[in-house]
N, C-alpha and C. Protein backbone atom coordinates (compact mmCIF):
# COMPACT_ATOMS: atom_id res chain seq x y z
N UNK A 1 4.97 7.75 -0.46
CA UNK A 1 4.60 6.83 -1.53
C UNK A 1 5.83 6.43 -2.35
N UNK A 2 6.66 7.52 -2.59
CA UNK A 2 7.93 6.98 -3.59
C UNK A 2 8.94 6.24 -2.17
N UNK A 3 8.86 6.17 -1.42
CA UNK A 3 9.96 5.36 -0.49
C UNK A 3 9.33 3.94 -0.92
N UNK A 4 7.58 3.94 -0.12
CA UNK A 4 6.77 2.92 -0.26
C UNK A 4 7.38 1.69 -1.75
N UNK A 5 7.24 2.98 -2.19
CA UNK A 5 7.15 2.24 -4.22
C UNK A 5 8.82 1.40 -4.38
N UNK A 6 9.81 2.18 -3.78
CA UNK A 6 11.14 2.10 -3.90
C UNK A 6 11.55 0.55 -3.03
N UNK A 7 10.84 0.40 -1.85
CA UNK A 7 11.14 0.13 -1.20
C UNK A 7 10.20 -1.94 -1.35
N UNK A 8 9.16 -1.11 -1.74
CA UNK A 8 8.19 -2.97 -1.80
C UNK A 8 8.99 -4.19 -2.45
N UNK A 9 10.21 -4.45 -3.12
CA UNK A 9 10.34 -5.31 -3.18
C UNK A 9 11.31 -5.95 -1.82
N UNK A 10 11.83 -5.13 -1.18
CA UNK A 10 12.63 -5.68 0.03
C UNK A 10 11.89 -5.79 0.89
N UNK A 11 10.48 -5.60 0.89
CA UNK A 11 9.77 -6.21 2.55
C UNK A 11 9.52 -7.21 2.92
N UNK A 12 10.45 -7.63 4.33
CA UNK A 12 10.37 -9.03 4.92
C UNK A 12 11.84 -9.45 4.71
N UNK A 13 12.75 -8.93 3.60
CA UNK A 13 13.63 -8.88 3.55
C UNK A 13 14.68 -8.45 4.52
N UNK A 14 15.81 -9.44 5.06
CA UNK A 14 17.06 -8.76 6.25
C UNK A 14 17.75 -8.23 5.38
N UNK A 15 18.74 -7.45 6.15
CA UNK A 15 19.14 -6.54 5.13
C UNK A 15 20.43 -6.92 4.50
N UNK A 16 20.93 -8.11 4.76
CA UNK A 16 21.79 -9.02 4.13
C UNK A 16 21.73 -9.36 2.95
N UNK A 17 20.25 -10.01 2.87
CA UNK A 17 19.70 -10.13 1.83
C UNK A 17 19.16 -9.15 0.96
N UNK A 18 18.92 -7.94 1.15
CA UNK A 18 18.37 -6.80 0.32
C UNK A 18 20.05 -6.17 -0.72
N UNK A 19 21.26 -6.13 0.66
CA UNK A 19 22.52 -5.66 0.33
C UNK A 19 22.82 -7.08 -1.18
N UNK A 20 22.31 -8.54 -0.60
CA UNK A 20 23.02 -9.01 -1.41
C UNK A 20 21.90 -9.19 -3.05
N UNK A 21 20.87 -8.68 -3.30
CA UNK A 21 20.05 -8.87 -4.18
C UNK A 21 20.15 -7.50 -4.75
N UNK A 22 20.23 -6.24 -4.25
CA UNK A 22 20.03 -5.02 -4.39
C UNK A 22 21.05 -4.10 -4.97
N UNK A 23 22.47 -4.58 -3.71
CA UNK A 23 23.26 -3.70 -3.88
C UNK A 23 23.59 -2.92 -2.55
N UNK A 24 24.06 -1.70 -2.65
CA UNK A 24 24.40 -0.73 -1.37
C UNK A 24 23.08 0.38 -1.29
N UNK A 25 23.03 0.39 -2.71
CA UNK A 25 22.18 2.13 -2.94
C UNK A 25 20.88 1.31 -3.79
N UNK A 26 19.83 2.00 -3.25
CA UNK A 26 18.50 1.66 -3.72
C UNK A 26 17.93 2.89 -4.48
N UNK A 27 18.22 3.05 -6.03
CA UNK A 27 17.67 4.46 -6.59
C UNK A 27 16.95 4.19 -7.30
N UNK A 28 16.45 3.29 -7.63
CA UNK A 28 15.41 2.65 -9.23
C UNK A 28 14.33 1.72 -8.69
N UNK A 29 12.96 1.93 -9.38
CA UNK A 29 12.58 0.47 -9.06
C UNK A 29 12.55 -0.61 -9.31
N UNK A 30 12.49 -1.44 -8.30
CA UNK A 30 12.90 -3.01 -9.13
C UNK A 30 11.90 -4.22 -8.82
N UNK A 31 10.60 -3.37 -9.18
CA UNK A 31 9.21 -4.15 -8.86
C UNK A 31 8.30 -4.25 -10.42
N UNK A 32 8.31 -5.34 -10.77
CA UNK A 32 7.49 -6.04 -12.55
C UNK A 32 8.97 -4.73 -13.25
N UNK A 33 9.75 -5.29 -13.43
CA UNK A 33 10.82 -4.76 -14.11
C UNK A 33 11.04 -2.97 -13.87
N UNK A 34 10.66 -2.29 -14.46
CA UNK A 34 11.28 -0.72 -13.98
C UNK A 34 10.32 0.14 -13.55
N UNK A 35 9.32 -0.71 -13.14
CA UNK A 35 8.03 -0.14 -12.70
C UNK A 35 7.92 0.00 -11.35
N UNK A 36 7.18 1.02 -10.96
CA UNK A 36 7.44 1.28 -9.40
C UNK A 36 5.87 1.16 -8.74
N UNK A 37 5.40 0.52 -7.29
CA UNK A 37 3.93 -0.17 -7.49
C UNK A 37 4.12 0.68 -5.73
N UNK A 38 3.06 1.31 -5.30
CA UNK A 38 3.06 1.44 -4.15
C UNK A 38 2.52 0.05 -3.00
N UNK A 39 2.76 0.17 -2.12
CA UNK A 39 2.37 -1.34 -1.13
C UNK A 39 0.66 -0.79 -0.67
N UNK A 40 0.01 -1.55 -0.10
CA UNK A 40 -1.23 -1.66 0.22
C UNK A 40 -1.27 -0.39 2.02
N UNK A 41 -0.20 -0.13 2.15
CA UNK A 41 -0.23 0.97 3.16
C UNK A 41 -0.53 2.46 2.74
N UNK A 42 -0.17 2.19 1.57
CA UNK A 42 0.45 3.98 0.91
C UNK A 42 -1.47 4.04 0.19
N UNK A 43 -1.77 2.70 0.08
CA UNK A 43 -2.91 3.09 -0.66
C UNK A 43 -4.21 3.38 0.66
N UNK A 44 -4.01 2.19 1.65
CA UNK A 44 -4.94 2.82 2.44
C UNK A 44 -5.05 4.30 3.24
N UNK A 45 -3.72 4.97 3.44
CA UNK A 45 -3.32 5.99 3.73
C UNK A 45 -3.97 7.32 2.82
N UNK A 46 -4.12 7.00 1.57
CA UNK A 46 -4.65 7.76 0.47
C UNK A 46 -6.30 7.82 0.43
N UNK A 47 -6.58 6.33 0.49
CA UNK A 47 -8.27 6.11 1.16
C UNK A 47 -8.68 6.56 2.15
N UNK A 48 -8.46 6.89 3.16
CA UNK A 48 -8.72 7.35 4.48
C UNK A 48 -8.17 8.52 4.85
N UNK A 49 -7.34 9.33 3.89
CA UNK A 49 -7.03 10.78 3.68
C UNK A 49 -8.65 11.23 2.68
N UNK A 50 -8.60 10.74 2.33
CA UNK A 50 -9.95 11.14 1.08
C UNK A 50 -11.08 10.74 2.15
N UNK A 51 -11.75 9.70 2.38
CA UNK A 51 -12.62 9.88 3.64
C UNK A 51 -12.47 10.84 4.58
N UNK A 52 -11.38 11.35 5.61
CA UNK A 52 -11.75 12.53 6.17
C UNK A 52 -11.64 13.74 5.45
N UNK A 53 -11.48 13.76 4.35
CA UNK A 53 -11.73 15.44 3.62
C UNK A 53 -12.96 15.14 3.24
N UNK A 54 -13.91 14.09 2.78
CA UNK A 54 -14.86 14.25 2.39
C UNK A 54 -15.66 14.51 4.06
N UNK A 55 -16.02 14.34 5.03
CA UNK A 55 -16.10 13.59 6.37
C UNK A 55 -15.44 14.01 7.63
N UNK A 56 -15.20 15.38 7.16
CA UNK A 56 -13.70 15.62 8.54
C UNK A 56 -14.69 16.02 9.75
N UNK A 57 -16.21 16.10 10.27
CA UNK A 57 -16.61 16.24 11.29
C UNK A 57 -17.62 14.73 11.58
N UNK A 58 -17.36 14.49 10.80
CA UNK A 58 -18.29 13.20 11.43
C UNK A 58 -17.95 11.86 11.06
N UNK A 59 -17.26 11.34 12.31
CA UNK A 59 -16.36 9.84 12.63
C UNK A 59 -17.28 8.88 11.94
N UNK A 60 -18.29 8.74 12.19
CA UNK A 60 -19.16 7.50 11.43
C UNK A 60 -19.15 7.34 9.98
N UNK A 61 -19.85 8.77 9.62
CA UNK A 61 -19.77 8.85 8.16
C UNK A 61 -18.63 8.79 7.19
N UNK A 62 -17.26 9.03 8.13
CA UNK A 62 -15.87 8.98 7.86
C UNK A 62 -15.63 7.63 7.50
N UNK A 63 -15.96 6.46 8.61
CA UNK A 63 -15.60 5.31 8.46
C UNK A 63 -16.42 4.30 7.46
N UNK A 64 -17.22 5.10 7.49
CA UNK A 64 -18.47 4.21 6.64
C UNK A 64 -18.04 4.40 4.71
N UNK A 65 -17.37 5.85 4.78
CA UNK A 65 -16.93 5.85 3.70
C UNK A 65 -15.76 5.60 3.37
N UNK A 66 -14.90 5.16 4.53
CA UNK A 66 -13.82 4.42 4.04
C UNK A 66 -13.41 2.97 3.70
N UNK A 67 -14.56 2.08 4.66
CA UNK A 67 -14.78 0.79 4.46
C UNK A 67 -15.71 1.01 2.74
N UNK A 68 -16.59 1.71 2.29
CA UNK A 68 -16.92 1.70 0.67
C UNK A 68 -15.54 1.61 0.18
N UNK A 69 -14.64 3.03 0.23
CA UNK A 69 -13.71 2.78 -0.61
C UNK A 69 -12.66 1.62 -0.66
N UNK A 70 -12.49 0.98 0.32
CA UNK A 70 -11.42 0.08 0.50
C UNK A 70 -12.13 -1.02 0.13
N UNK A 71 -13.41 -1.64 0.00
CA UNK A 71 -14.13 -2.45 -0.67
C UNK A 71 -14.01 -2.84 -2.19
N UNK A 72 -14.28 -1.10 -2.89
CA UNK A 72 -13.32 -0.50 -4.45
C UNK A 72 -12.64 -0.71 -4.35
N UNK A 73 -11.61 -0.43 -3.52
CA UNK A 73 -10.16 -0.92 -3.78
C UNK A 73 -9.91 -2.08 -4.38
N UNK A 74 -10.43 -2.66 -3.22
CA UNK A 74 -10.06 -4.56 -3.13
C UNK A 74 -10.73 -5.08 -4.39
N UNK A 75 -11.85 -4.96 -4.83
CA UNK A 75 -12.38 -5.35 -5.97
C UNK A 75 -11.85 -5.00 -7.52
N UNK A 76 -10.92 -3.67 -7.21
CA UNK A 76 -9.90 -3.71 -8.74
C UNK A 76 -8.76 -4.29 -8.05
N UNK A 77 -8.32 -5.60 -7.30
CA UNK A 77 -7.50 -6.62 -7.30
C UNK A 77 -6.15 -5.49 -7.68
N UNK A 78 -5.86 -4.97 -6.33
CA UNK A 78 -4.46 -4.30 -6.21
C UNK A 78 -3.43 -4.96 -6.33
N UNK A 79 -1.95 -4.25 -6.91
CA UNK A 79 -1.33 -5.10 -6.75
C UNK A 79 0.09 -5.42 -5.32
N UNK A 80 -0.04 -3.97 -5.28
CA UNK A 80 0.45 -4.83 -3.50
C UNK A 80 -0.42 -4.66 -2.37
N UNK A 81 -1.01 -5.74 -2.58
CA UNK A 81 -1.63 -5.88 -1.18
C UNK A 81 -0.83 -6.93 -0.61
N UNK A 82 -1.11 -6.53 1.09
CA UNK A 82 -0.12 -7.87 1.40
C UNK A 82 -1.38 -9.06 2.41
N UNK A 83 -0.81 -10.18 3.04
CA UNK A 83 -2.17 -10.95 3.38
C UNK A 83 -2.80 -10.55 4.07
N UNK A 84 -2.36 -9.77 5.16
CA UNK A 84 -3.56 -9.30 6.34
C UNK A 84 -4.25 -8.82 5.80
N UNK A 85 -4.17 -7.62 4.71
CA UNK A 85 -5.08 -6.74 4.56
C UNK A 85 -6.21 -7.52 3.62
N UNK A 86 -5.23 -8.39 2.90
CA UNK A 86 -6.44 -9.22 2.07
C UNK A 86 -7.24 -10.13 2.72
N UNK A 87 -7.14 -10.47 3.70
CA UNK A 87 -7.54 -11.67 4.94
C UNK A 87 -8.84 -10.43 5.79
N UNK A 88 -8.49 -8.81 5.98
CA UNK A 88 -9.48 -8.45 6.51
C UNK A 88 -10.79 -7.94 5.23
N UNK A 89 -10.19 -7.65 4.29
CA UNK A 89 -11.02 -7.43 3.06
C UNK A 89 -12.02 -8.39 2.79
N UNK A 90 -11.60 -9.52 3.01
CA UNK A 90 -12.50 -10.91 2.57
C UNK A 90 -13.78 -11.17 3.86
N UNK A 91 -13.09 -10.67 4.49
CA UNK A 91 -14.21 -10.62 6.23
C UNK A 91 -15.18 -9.71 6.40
């Protein structure tokens, strides 16, 4: 999550461009000023860690409660989400 957090404003970014916006060394965050935001991976990773602890023998009930939570998710309007995930949220 702290790479994730460290790391979201250079994604999609070459690394030309990260060296020439960034610098050499990436130690701070530099996402809504000194604030550090995890990306929409680190969060589904966290959702679907929590579904199989609630769920760890039964695949259905696993998934069923992870599509609820990622529903919550999407409805407090995260702030890094990126489009796919918002493109499958809306579906």
């Amino acid at each position: 999550a702290l790479g994730d957090a460290l790391g979201l404003p250079m994604e999609g970014l070459k690394a030309e461009q990260i060296a020439r916006r960034f610098g050499d060394k990436i130690d701070k965050f530099a996402f809504a000023g000194s604030m550090g935001f995890v990306s929409d991976d680190t969060e589904q990773s966290a959702l679907l860690a929590r579904s199989l602890c609630i769920y760890p023998d039964d695949p259905e009930a696993c998934a069923e409660q992870f599509k609820l939570s990622l529903l919550g998710w999407f409805l407090r309007m995260p702030v890094g989400i990126g489009m796919a995930t918002m493109k499958a949220c809306l579906k």
